[in-house]
C-alpha atoms as a PDB file:
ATOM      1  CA  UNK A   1      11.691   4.456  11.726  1.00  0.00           C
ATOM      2  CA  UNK A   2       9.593   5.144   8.492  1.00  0.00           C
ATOM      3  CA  UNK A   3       6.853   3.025   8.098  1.00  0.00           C
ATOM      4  CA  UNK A   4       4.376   2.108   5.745  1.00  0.00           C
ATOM      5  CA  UNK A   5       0.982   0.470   5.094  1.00  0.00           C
ATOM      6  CA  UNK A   6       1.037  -1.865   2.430  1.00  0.00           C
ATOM      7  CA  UNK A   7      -3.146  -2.670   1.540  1.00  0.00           C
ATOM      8  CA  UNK A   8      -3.821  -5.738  -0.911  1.00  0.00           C
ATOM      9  CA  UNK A   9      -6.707  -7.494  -0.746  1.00  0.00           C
ATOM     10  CA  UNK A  10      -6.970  -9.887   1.124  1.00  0.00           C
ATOM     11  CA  UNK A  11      -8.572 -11.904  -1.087  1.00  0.00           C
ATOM     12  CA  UNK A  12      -5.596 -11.102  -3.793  1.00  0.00           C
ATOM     13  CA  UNK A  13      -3.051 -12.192  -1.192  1.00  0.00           C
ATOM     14  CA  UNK A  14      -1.852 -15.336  -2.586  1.00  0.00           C
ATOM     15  CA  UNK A  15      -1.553 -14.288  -6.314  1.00  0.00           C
ATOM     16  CA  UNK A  16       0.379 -11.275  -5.050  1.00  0.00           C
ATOM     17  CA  UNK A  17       2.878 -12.630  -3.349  1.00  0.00           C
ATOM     18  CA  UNK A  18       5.999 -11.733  -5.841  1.00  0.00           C
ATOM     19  CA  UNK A  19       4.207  -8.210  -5.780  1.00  0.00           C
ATOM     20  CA  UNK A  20       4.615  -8.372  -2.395  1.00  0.00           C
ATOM     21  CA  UNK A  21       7.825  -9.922  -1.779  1.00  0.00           C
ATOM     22  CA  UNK A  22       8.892  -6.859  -4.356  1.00  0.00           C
ATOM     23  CA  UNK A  23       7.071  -4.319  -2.137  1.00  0.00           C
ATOM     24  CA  UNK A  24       8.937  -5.740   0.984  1.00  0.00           C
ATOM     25  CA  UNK A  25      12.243  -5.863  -0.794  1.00  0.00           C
ATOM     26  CA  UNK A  26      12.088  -1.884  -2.196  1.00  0.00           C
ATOM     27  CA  UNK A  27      10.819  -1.003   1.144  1.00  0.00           C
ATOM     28  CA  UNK A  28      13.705  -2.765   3.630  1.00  0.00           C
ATOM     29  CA  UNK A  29      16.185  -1.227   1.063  1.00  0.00           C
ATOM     30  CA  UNK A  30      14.964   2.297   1.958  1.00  0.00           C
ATOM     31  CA  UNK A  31      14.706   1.033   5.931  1.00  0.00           C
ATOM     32  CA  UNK A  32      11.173   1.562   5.554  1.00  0.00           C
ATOM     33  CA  UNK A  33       9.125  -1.288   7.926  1.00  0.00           C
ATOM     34  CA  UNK A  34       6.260  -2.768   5.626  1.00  0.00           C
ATOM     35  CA  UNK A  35       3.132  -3.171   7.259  1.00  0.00           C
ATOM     36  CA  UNK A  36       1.023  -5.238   5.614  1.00  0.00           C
ATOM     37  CA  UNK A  37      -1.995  -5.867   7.383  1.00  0.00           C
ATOM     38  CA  UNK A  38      -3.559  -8.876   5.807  1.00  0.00           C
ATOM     39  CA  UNK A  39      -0.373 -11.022   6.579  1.00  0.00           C
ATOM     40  CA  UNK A  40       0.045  -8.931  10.155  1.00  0.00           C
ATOM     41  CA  UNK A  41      -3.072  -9.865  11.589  1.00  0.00           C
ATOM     42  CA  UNK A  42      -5.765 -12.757  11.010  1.00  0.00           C
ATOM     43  CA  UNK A  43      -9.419 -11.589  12.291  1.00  0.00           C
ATOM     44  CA  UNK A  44     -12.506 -13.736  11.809  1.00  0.00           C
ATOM     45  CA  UNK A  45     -15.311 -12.146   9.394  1.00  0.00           C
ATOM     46  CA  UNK A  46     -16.820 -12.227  13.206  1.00  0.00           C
ATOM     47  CA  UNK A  47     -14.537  -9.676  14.152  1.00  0.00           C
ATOM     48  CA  UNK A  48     -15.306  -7.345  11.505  1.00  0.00           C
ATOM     49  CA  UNK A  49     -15.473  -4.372  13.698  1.00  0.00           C
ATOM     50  CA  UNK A  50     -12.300  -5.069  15.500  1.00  0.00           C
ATOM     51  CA  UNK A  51     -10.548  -5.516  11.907  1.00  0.00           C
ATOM     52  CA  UNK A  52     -11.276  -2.021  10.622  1.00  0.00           C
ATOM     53  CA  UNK A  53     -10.703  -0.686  14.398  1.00  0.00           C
ATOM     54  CA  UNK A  54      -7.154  -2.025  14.025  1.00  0.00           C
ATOM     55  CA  UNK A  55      -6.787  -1.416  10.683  1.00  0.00           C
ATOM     56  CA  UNK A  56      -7.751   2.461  11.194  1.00  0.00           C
ATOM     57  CA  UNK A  57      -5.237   2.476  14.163  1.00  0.00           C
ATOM     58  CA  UNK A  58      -2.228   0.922  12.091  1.00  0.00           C
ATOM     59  CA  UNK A  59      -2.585   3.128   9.103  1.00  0.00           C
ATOM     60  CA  UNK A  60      -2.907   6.514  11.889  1.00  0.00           C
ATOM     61  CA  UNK A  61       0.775   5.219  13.016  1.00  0.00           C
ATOM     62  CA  UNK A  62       2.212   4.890   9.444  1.00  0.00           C
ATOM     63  CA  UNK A  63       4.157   7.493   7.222  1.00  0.00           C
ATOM     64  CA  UNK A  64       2.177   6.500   3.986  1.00  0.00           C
ATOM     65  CA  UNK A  65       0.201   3.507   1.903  1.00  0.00           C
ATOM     66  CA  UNK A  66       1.241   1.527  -0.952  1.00  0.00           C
ATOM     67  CA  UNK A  67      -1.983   0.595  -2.274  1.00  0.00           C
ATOM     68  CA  UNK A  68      -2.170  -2.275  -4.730  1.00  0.00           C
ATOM     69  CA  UNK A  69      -5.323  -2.120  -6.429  1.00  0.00           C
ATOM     70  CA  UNK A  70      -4.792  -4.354  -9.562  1.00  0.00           C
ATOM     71  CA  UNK A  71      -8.038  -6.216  -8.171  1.00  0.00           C
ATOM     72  CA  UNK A  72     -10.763  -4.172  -7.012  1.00  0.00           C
ATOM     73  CA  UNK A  73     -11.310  -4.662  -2.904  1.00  0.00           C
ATOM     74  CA  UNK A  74     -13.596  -2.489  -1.147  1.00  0.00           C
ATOM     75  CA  UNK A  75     -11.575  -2.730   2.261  1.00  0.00           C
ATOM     76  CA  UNK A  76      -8.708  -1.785   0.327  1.00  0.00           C
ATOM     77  CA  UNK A  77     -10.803   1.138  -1.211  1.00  0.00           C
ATOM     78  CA  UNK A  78     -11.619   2.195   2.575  1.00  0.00           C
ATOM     79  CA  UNK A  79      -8.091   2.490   3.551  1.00  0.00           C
ATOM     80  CA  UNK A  80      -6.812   4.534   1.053  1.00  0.00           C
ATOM     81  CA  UNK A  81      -9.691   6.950   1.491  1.00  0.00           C
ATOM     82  CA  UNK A  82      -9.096   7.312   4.999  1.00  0.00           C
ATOM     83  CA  UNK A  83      -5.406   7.393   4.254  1.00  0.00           C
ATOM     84  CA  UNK A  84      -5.848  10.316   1.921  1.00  0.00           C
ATOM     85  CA  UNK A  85      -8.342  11.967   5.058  1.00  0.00           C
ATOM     86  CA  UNK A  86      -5.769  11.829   7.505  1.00  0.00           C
ATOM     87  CA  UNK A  87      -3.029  13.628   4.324  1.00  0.00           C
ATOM     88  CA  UNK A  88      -0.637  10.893   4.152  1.00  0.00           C
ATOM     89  CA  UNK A  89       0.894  10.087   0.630  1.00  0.00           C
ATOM     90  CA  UNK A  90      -0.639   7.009  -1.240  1.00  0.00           C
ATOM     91  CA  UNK A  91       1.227   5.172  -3.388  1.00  0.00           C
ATOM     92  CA  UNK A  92      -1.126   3.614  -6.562  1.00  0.00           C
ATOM     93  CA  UNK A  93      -0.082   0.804  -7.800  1.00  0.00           C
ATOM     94  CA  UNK A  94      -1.068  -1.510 -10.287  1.00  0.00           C
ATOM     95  CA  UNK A  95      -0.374  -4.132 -13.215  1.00  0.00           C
ATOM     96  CA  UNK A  96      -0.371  -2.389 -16.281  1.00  0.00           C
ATOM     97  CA  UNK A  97      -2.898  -4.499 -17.666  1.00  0.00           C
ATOM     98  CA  UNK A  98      -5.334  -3.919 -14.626  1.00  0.00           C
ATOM     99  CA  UNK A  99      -7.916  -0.926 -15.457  1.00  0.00           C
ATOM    100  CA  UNK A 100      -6.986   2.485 -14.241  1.00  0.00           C
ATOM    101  CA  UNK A 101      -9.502   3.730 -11.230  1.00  0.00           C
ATOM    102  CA  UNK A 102     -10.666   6.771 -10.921  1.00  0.00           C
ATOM    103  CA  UNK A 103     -11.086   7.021  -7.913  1.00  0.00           C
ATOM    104  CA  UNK A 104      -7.660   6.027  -6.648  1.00  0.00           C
ATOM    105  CA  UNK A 105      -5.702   7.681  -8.940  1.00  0.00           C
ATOM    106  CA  UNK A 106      -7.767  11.037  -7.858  1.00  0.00           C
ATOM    107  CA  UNK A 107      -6.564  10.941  -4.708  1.00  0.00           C
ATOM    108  CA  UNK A 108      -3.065   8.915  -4.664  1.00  0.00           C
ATOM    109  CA  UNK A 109       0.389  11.219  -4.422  1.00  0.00           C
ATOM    110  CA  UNK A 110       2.041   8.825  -6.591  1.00  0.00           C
ATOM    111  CA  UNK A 111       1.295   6.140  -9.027  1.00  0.00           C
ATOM    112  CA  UNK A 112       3.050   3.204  -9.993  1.00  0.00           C
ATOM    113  CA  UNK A 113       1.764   0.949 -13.046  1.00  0.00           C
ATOM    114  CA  UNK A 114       4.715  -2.260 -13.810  1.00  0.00           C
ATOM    115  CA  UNK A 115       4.085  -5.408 -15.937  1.00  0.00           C
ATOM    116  CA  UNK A 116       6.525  -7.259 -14.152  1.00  0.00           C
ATOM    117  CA  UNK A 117       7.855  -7.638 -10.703  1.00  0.00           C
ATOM    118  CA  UNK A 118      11.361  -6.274 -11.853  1.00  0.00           C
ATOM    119  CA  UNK A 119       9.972  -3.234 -13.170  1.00  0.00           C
ATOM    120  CA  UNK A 120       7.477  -2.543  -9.684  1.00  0.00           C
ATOM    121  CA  UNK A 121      10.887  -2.683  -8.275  1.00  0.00           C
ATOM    122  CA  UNK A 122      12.924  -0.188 -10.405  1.00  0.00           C
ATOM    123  CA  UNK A 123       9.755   1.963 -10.654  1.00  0.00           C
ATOM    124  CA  UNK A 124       8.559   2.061  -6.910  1.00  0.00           C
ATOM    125  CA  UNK A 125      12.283   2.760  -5.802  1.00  0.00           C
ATOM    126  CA  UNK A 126      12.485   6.081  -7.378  1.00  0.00           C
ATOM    127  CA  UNK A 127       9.129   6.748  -5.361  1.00  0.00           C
ATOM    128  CA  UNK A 128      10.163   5.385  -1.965  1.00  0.00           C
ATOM    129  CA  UNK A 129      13.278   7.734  -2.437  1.00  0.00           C
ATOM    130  CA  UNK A 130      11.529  10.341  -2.815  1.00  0.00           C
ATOM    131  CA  UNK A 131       9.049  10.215  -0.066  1.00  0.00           C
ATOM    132  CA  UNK A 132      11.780   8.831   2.386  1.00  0.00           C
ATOM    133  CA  UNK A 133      13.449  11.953   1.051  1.00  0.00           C
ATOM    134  CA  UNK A 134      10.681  14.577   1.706  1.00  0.00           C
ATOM    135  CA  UNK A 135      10.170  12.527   5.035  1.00  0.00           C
ATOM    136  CA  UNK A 136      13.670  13.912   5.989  1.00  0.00           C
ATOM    137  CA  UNK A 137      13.034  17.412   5.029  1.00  0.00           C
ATOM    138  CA  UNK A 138      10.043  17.444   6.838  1.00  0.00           C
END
């Protein structure tokens, strides 16, 4: 089964919940398991080591990231860079009235900016297609 990593911050998690719930709906449609590691997994600050241990592991068994980057989050910001390392597509996404980055739109395959939930669905189906698509060709 496809797969992929869904990284939010984790601070960010609660605010982007119908962002997330819209993620997980696009995704399931496409039979593509979400993986979103902040609701997956609950580590201690303690276990900070552990966290990006597992977190490395998870995104090395994924098919791509959906990164939403709307807030600025350095973890988030880690994953996508090893994400792009290990040449997996990255989804950008982010609210339309969030500033663009640089940095994540250098290195993301695809980029998806929405003002509402409705239109991060219609807009990140015609780029889960795709990638499910080039998946299959693959």
């Amino acid at each position: 089964m496809t797969s992929a990593y869904v990284a939010i911050a984790v601070n960010s998690r609660e605010e982007l919940s119908p962002v997330v719930e819209a993620i997980k709906q696009v995704l399931k449609f496409y039979n593509v398991e979400p993986i979103i590691f902040v609701d997956r997994y609950s580590l201690s600050s303690a276990d900070h080591s552990a966290m990006m241990e597992l977190a490395l592991h998870t995104l090395d068994h994924t098919d791509f990231v959906i990164a939403e980057v709307s807030e600025q989050a350095i973890g988030v910001g880690i994953e996508i860079g090893y994400a792009a390392a290990k040449n997996k597509p990255i989804v950008y996404v982010r609210r339309a009235d969030a500033p663009f980055s640089t940095t994540v739109g250098g290195i993301a395959s695809h980029s998806v900016v929405y003002a509402t939930e409705t239109e991060l669905h219609t807009k990140l189906s015609h780029t889960i297609e795709q990638l499910v698509r080039q998946k299959a060709h693959r």
